[in-house]
Protein backbone atom coordinates (compact mmCIF):
# COMPACT_ATOMS: atom_id res chain seq x y z
CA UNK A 1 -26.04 24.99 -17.93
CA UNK A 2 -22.59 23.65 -16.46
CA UNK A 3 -22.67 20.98 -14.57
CA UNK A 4 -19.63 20.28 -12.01
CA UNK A 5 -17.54 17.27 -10.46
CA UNK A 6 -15.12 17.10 -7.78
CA UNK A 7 -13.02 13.71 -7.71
CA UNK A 8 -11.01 13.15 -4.15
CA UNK A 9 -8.08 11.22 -5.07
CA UNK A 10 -6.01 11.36 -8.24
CA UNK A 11 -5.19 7.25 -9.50
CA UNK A 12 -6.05 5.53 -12.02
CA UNK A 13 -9.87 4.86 -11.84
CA UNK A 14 -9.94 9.00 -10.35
CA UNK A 15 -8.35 10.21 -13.58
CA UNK A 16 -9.91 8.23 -15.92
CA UNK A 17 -13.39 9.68 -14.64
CA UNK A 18 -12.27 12.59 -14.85
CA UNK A 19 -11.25 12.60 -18.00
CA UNK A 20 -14.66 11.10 -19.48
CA UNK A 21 -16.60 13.83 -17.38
CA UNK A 22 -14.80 16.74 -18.93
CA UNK A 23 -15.20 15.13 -22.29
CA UNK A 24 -18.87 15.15 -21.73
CA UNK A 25 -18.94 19.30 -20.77
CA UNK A 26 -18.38 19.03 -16.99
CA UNK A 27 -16.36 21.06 -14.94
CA UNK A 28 -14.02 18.80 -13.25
CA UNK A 29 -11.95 19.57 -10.10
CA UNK A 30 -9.55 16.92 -8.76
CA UNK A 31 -8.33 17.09 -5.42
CA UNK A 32 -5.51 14.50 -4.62
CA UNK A 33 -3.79 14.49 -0.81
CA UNK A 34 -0.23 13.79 -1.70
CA UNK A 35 2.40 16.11 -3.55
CA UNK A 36 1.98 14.57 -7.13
CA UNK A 37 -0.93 12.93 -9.04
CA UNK A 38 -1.35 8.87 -9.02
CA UNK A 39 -2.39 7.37 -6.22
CA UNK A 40 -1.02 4.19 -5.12
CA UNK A 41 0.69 4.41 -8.69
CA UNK A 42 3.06 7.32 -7.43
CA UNK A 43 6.98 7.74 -8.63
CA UNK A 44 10.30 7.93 -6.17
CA UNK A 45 13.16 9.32 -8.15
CA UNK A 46 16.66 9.00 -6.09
CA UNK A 47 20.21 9.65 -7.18
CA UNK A 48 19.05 9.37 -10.41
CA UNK A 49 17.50 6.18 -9.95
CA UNK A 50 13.36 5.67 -11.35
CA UNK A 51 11.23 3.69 -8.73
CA UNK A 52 7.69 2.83 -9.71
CA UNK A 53 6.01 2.62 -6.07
CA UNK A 54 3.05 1.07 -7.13
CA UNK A 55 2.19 -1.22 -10.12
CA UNK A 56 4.95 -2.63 -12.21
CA UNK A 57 3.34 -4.74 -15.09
CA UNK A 58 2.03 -3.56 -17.66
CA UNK A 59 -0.70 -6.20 -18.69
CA UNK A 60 -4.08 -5.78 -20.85
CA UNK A 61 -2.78 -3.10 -23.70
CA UNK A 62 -5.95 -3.63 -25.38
CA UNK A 63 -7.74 -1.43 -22.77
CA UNK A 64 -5.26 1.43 -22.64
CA UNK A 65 -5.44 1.45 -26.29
CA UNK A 66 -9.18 1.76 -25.64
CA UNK A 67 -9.42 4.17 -22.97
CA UNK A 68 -6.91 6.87 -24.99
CA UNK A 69 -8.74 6.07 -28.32
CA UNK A 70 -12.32 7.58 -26.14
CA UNK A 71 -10.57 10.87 -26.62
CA UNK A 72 -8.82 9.96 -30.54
CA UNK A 73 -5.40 9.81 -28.80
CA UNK A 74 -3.17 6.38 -28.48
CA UNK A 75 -0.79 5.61 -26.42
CA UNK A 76 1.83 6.32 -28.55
CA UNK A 77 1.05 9.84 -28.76
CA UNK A 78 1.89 10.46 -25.05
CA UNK A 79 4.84 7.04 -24.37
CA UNK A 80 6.39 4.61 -25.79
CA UNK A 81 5.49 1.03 -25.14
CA UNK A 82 7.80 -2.24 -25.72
CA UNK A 83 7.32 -5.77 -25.19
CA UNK A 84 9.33 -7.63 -22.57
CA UNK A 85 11.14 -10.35 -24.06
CA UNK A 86 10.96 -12.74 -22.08
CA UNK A 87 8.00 -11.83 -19.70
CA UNK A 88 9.71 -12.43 -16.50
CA UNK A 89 11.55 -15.23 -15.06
CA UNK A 90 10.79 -17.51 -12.20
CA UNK A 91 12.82 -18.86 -9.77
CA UNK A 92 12.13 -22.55 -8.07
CA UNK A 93 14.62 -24.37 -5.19
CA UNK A 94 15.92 -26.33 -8.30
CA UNK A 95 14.99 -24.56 -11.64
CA UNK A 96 14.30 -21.50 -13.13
CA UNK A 97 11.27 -21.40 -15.44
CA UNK A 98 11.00 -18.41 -18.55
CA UNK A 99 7.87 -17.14 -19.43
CA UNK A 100 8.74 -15.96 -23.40
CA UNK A 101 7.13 -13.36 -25.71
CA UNK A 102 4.79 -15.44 -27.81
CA UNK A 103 2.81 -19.29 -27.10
CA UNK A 104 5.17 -21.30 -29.15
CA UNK A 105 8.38 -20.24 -26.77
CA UNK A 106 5.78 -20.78 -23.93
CA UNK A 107 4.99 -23.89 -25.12
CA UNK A 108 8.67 -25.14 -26.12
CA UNK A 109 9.47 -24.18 -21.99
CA UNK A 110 6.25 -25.82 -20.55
CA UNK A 111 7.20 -29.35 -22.80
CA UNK A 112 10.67 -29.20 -20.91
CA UNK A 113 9.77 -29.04 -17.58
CA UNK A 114 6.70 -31.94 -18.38
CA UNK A 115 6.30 -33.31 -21.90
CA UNK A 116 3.12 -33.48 -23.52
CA UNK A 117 1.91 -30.35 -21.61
CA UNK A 118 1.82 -27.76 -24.31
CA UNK A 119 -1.43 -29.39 -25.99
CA UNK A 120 -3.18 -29.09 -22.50
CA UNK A 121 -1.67 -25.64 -22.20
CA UNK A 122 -2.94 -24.55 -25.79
CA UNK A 123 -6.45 -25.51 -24.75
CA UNK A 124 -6.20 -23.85 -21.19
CA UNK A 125 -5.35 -20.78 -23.05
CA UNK A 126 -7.60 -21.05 -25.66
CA UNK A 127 -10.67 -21.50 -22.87
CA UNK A 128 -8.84 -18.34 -20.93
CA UNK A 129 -8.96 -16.51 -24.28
CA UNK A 130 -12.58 -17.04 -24.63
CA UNK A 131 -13.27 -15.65 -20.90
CA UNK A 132 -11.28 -13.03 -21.53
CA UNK A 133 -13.05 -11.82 -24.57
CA UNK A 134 -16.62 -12.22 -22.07
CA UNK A 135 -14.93 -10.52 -19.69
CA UNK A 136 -13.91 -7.62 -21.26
CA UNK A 137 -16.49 -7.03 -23.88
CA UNK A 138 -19.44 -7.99 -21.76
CA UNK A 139 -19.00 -8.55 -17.61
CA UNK A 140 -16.53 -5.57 -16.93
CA UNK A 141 -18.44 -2.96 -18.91
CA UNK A 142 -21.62 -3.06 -16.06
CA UNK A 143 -21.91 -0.80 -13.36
CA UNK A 144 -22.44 -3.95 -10.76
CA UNK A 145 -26.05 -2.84 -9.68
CA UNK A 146 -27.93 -5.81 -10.59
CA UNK A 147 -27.16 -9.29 -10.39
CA UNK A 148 -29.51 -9.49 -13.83
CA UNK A 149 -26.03 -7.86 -15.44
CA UNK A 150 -24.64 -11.10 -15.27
CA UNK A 151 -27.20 -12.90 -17.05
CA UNK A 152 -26.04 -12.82 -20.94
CA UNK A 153 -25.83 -15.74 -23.24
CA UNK A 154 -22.25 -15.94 -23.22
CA UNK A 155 -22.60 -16.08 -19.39
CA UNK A 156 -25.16 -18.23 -18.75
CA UNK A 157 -22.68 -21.20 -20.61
CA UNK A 158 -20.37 -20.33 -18.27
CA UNK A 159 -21.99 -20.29 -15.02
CA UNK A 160 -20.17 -23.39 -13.70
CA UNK A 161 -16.90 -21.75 -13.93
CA UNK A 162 -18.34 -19.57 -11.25
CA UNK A 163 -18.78 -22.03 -8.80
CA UNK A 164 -15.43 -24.51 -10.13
CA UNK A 165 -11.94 -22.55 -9.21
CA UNK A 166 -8.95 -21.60 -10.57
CA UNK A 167 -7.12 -24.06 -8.63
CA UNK A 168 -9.11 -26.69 -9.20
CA UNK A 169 -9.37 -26.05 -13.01
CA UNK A 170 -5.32 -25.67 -13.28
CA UNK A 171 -4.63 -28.95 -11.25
CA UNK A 172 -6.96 -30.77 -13.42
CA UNK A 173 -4.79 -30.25 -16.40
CA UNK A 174 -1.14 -29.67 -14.93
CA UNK A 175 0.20 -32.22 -12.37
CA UNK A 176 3.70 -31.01 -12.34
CA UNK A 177 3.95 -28.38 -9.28
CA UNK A 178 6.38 -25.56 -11.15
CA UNK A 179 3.73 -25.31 -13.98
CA UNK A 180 0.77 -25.37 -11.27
CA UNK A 181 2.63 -22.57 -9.84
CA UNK A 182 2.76 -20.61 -12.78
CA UNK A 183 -0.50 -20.70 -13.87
CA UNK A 184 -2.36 -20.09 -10.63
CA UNK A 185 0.67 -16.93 -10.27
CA UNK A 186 -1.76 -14.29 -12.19
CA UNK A 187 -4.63 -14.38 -9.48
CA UNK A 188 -2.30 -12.99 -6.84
CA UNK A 189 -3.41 -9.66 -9.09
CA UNK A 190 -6.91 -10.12 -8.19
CA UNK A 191 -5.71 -10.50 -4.46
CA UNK A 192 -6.99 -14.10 -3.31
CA UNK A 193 -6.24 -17.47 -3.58
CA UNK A 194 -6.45 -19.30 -6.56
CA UNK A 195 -9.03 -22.08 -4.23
CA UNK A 196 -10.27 -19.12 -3.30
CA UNK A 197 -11.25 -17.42 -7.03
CA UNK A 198 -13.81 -18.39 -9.50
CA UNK A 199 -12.17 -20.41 -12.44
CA UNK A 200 -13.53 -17.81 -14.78
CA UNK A 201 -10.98 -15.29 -13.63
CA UNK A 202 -8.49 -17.90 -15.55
CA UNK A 203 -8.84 -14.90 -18.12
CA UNK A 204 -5.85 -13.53 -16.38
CA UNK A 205 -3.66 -15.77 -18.19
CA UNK A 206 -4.89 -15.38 -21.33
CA UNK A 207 -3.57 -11.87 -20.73
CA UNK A 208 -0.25 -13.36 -19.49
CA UNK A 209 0.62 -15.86 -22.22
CA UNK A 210 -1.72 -14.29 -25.19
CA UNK A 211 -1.39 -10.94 -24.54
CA UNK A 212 2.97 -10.50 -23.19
CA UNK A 213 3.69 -8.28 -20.81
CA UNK A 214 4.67 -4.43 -22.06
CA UNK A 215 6.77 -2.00 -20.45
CA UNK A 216 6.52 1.92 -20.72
CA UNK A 217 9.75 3.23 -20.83
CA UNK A 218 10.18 5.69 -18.61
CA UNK A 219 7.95 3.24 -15.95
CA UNK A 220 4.72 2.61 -15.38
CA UNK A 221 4.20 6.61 -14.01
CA UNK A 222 4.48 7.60 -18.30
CA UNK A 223 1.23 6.65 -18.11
CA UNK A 224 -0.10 8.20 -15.20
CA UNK A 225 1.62 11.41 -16.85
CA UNK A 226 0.08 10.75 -19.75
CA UNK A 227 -3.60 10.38 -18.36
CA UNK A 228 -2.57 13.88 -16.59
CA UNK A 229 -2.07 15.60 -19.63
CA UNK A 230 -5.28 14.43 -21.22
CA UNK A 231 -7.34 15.42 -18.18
CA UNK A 232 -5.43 18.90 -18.42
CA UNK A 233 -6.27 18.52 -22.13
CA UNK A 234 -9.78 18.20 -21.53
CA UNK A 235 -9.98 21.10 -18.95
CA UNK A 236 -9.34 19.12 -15.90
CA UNK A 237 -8.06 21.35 -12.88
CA UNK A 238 -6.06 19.11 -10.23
CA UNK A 239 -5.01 20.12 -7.32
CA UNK A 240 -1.92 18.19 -5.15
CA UNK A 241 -1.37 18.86 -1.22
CA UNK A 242 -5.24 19.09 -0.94
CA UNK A 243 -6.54 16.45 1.61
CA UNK A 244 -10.52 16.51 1.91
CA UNK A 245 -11.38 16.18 5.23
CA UNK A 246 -14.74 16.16 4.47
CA UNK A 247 -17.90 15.53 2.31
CA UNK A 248 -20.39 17.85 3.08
CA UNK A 249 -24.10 16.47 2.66
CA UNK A 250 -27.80 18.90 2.78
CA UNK A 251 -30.89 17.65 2.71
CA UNK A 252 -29.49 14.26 1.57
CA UNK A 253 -27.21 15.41 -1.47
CA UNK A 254 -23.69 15.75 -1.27
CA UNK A 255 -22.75 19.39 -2.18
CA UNK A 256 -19.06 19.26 -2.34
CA UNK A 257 -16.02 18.91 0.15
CA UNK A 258 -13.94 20.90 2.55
CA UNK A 259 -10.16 20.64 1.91
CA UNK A 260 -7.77 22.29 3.81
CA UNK A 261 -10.24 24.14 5.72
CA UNK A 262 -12.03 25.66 2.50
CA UNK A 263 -15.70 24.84 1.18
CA UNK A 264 -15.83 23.68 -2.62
CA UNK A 265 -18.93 22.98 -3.92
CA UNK A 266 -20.16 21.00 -6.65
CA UNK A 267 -23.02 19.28 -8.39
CA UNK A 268 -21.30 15.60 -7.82
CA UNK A 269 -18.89 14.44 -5.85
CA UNK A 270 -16.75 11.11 -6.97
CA UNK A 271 -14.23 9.46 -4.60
CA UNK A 272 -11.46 7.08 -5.90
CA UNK A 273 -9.80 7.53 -2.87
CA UNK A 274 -9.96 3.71 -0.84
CA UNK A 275 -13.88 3.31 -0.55
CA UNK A 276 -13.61 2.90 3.24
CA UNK A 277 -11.77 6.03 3.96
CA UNK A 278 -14.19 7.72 1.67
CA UNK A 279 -17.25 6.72 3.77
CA UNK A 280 -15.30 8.15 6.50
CA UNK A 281 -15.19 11.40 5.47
CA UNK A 282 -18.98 11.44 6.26
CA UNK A 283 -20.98 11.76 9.20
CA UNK A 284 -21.85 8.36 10.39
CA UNK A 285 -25.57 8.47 9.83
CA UNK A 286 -24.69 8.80 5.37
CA UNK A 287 -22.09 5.82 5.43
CA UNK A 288 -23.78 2.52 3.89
CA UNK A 289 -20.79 0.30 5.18
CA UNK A 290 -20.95 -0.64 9.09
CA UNK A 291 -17.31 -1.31 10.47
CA UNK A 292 -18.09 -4.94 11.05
CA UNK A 293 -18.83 -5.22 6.57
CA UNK A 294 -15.67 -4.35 6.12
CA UNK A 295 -14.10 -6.33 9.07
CA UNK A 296 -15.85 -9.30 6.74
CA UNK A 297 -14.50 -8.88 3.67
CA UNK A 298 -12.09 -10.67 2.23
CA UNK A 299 -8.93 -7.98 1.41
CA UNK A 300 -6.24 -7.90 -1.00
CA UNK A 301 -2.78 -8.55 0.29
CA UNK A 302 -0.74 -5.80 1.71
CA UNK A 303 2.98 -5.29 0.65
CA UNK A 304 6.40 -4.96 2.11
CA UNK A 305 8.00 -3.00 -0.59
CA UNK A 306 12.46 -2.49 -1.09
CA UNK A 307 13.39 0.08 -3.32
CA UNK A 308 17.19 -0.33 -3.94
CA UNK A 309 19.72 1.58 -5.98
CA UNK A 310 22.89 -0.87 -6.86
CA UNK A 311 26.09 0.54 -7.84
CA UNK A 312 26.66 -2.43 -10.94
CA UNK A 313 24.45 -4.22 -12.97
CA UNK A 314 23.37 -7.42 -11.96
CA UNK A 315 23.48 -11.38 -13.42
CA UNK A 316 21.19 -13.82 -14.11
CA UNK A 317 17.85 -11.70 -14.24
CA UNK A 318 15.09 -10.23 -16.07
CA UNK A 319 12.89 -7.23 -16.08
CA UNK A 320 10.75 -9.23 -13.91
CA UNK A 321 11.53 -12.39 -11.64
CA UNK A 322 9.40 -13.96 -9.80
CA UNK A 323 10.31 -15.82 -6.15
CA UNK A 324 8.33 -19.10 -5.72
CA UNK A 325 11.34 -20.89 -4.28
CA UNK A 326 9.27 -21.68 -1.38
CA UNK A 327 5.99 -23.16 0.07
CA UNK A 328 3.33 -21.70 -2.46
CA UNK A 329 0.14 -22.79 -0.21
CA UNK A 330 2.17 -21.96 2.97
CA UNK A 331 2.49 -18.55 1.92
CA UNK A 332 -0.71 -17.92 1.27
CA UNK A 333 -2.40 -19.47 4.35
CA UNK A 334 -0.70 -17.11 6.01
CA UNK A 335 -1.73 -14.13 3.79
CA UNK A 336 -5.57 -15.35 4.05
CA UNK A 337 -6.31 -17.82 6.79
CA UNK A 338 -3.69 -17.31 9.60
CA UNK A 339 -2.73 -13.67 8.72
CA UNK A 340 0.77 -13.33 10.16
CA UNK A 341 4.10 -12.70 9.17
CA UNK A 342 5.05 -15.19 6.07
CA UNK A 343 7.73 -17.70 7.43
CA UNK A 344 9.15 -17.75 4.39
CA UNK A 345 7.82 -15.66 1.80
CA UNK A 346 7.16 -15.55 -2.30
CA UNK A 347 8.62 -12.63 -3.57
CA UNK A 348 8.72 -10.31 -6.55
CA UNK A 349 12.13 -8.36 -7.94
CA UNK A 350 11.54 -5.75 -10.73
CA UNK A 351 14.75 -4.69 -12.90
CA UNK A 352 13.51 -2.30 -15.19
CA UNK A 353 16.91 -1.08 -15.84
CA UNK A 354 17.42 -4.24 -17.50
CA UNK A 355 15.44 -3.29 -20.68
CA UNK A 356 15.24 0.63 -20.13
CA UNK A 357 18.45 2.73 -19.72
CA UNK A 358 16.70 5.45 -18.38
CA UNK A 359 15.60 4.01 -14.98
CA UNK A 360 19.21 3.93 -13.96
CA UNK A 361 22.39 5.68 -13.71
CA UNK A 362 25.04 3.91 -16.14
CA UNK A 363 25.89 0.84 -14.96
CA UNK A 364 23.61 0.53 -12.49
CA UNK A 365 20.62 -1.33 -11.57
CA UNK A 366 17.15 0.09 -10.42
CA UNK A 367 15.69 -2.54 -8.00
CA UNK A 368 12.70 -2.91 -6.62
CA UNK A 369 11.67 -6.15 -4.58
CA UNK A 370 7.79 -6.82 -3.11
CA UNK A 371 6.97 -9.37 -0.55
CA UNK A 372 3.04 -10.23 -0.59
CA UNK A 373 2.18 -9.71 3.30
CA UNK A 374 -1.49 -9.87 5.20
CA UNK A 375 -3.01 -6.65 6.16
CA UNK A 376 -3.17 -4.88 9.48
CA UNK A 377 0.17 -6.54 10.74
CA UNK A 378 2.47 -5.49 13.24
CA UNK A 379 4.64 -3.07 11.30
CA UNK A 380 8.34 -2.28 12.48
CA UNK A 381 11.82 -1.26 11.42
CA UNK A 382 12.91 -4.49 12.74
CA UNK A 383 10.74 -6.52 10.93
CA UNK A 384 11.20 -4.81 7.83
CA UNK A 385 15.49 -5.21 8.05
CA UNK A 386 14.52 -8.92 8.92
CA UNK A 387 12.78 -9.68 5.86
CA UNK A 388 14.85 -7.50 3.85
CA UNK A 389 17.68 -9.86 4.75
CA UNK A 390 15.60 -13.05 4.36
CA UNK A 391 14.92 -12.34 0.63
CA UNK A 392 18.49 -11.18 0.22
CA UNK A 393 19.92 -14.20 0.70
CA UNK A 394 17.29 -16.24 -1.24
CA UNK A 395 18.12 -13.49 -3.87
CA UNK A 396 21.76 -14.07 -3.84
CA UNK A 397 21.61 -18.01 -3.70
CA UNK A 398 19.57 -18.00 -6.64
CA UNK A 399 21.22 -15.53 -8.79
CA UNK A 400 24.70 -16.87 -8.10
CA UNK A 401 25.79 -13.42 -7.22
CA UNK A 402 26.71 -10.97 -3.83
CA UNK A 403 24.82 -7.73 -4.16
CA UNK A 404 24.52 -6.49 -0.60
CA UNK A 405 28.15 -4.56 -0.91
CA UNK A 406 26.88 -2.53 -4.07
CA UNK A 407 23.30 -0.93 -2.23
CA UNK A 408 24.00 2.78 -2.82
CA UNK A 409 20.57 3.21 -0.72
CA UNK A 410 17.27 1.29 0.27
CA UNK A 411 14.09 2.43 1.15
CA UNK A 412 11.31 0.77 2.53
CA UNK A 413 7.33 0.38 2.40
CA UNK A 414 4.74 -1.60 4.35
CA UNK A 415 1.60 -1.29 6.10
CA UNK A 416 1.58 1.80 7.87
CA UNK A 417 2.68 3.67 4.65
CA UNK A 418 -0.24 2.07 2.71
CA UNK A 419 -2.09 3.64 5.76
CA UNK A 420 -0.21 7.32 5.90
CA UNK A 421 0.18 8.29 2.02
CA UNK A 422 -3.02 6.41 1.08
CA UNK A 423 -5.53 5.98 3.41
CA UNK A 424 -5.51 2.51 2.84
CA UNK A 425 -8.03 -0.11 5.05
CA UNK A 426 -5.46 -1.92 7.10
CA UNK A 427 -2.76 -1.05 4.82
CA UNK A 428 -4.24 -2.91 1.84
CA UNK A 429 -2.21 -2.78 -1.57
CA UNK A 430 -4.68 -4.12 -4.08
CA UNK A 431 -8.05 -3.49 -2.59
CA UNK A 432 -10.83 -6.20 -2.09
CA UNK A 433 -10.05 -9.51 -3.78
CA UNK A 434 -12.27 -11.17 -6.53
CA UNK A 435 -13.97 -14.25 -4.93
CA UNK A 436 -17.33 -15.37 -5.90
CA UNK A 437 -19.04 -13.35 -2.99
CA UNK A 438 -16.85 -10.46 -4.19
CA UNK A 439 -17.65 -10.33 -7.46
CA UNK A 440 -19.61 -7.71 -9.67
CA UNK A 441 -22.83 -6.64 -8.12
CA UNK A 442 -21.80 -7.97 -4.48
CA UNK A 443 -18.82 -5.39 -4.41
CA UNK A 444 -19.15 -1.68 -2.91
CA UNK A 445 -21.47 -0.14 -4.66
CA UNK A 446 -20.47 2.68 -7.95
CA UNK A 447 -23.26 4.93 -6.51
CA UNK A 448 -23.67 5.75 -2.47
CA UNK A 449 -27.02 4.22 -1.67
CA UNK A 450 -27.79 6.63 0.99
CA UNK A 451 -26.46 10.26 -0.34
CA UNK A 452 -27.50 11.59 -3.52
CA UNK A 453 -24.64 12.77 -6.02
CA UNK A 454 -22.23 10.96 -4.50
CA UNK A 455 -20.30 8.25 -6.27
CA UNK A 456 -16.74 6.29 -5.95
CA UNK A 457 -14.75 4.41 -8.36
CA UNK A 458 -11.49 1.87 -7.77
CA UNK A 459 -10.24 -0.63 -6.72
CA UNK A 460 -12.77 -1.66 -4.31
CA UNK A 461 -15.66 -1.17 -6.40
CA UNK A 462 -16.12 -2.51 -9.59
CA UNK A 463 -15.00 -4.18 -11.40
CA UNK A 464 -11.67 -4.88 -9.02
CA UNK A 465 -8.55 -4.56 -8.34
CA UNK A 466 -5.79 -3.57 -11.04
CA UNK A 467 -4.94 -0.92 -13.59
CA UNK A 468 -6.82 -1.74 -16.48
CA UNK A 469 -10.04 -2.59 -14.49
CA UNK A 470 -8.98 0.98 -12.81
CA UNK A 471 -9.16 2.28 -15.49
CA UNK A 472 -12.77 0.16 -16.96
CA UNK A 473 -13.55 1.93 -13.19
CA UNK A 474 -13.63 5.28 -13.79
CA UNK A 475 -15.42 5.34 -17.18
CA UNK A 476 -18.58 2.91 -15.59
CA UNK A 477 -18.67 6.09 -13.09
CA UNK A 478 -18.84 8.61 -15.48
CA UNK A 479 -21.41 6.88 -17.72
CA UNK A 480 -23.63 6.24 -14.14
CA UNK A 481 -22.87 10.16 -13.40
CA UNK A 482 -24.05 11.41 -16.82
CA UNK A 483 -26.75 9.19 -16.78
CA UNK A 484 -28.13 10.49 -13.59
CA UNK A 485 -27.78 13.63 -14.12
């Protein structure tokens, strides 16, 4: 007997499920709203310049080397994947700080900037290397419906650093602000504070220093295009230009969607689409989230986004650079406790024509420049050319160079586009962030508590926001799925 899916929205966590569905002998049929497959991980190609829109680091290869060897493929069969070296650079009022390829160059950078810290830096890592390995192996692999999934004995020796912080831990060891900075900078990717996120999550930068940071050439959409391909592989149909307007529900169950004005009907129905939206897309009466839960939680930053096409190649940068040549804490007070319009924002600049010739025409440079913002702001033209010239001159000052003559073109990105092209709660980027009343079992729910054979996967559910737990997303899903059924 055949047994049938339909997943609304086509990123990382959507595909993934998808792909672990068909595996299993189901029918899968993935309906995504915009004109290509990816989600917030979509591709803008221009003059022959290669924009990733979305995510930019590759981090955690372990778990895409997992997820393709599920289905006896790796990820060399389908990209090829390079180490950055260095990492990425970052840029203080007074010195620039380079995160290298392996511990002993990290090490060799953190004794110059404040000697003696490598040995507390070699046991911060070696604690974030041991969280990392709980993490992985045993925390993200639960479906978050009990808090009794927490309870292992690895866990249970590390219940304080559930209750401690990441700031707090950090500023225990490091005194020097540029390091402090640095080692609290890998939490922005679960979208809150560091004093805001359980010291635990330090695990992040275990995947930062331990781990490197990769690069797909070709940009991080290779492996979108390569999860494609595998779900097509597997029998996956997708569909693009298909916006569900609906989830249709009888007698309790949902029964499939309507999309463009057409019925489809299925056995399940998964949503990786943003969890919020999703619940819209019922009648009010089958939604488990009131307005005023979600007005509570805790969101990840939005993002003002530049994509730029130069005419030269540029000096003094890497693959990735990193802005933190201003107030740190300021920054983020404004992000999370007075949401408002940074006064002068951290920012993020992404080169990948630097290390991969293909992202740009030759002699050019492929730029593409983030500035961390709070949801649900005011979102204008004018504000957008503001900022953009804000972070160009920080940009220039620090690079020792004058780029604005050699824009071919720029495009833009904020808040109401996270709305438009994703359906995103207030314009979100990264979903809901990871703090301790965020975490695991006390995030939106896998399963819909109030509709049978409905589920949802991303990065609002569990286990959070990013690609690999995207990905870690969309196989808990399909194991709850099969399981059920």
């Amino acid at each position: 007997m055949s047994k049938s899916c339909i997943v609304i929205g086509s990123g990382f966590s959507s595909i993934s499920a998808a792909c672990y569905l068909a595996k299993n002998g189901w029918e899968v049929t993935i309906f995504e709203k915009n004109e290509s497959v990816g989600g917030r991980a979509s591709q803008f190609i221009k003059n022959g310049f290669t924009f990733d829109m979305g995510p930019s680091w590759y981090w955690m290869p372990d778990i895409f080397d997992k997820f393709f060897a599920d289905f006896n493929k790796q990820t060399s069969d389908y990209y090829q994947l390079d180490k950055l070296s260095p990492a990425y650079k970052i840029f203080f009022s007074d010195d620039v700080i380079t995160i290298g390829d392996s511990m002993e160059k990290i090490c060799k950078e953190f004794e110059r900037i404040e000697p003696g810290s490598s040995k507390a830096l070699k046991k911060f890592i070696d604690k974030a290397q041991e969280n990392y390995d709980i993490a992985i192996n045993k925390v993200v692999l639960r479906p978050g419906l009990s808090p009794l999934e927490l309870v292992t004995k690895e866990t249970v020796l590390k219940v304080d650093q559930f209750f401690k912080t990441i700031s707090s831990q950090v500023r225990k060891s490091f005194k020097n602000p540029k390091l402090v900075s640095t080692l609290e900078f890998p939490v922005l990717f679960l979208g809150a504070k560091p004093s805001n996120t359980p010291s635990f999550y330090n695990f992040m930068n275990f995947a930062d220093f331990g781990l490197g940071t990769w690069h797909p050439k070709g940009g991080m959409y290779e492996v979108i295009k390569a999860m494609e391909n595998l779900a097509k592989e597997l029998g996956v149909e997708i569909h693009t230009n298909a916006a569900v307007d609906q989830i249709l529900v009888s007698d309790g169950k949902a029964i499939g969607i309507m999309c463009n004005g057409e019925k489809h009907l299925a056995d399940k129905v998964l949503s990786g689409a943003d969890y919020q939206h999703s619940e819209n897309l019922l009648e009010e009466k089958h939604r488990q989230y009131s307005k005023s839960y979600w007005e509570k939680k805790v969101f990840a930053p939005s993002s003002l986004l530049f994509y730029i096409g130069f005419d030269t190649k540029l000096d003094n940068i890497e693959h990735h650079n990193l802005f933190f040549d201003t107030d740190f804490e300021l920054h983020a007070q404004e992000i999370y406790d007075q949401p408002k319009w940074p006064t002068n924002p951290l920012f993020y600049a992404n080169f990948p024509s630097v290390t991969d010739a293909t992202m740009a025409p030759d002699g050019c440079e492929t730029g593409f420049f983030l500035v961390p913002i709070a949801t649900a702001l005011e979102d204008t033209e004018e504000l957008r050319n503001q900022y953009f010239d804000l972070i160009m001159d920080r940009f220039e000052k620090r690079t020792g160079q004058n780029i604005r003559n050699n824009i071919i073109f720029k495009e833009t990105f904020c808040v109401n586009d996270f709305i438009d092209r994703y359906n995103s709660y207030k314009g979100n980027a990264y979903g809901m962030a990871n703090t301790l009343t965020q975490t695991a079992f006390l995030r939106p729910n896998l399963r819909s508590k109030k509709v049978a054979n409905l589920y949802f996967t991303g990065q609002l559910t569990v286990p959070g926001p990013g690609v690999p737990p995207a990905l870690i997303s969309g196989k808990l899903v399909s194991e709850l799925i099969i399981k059920d059924n």
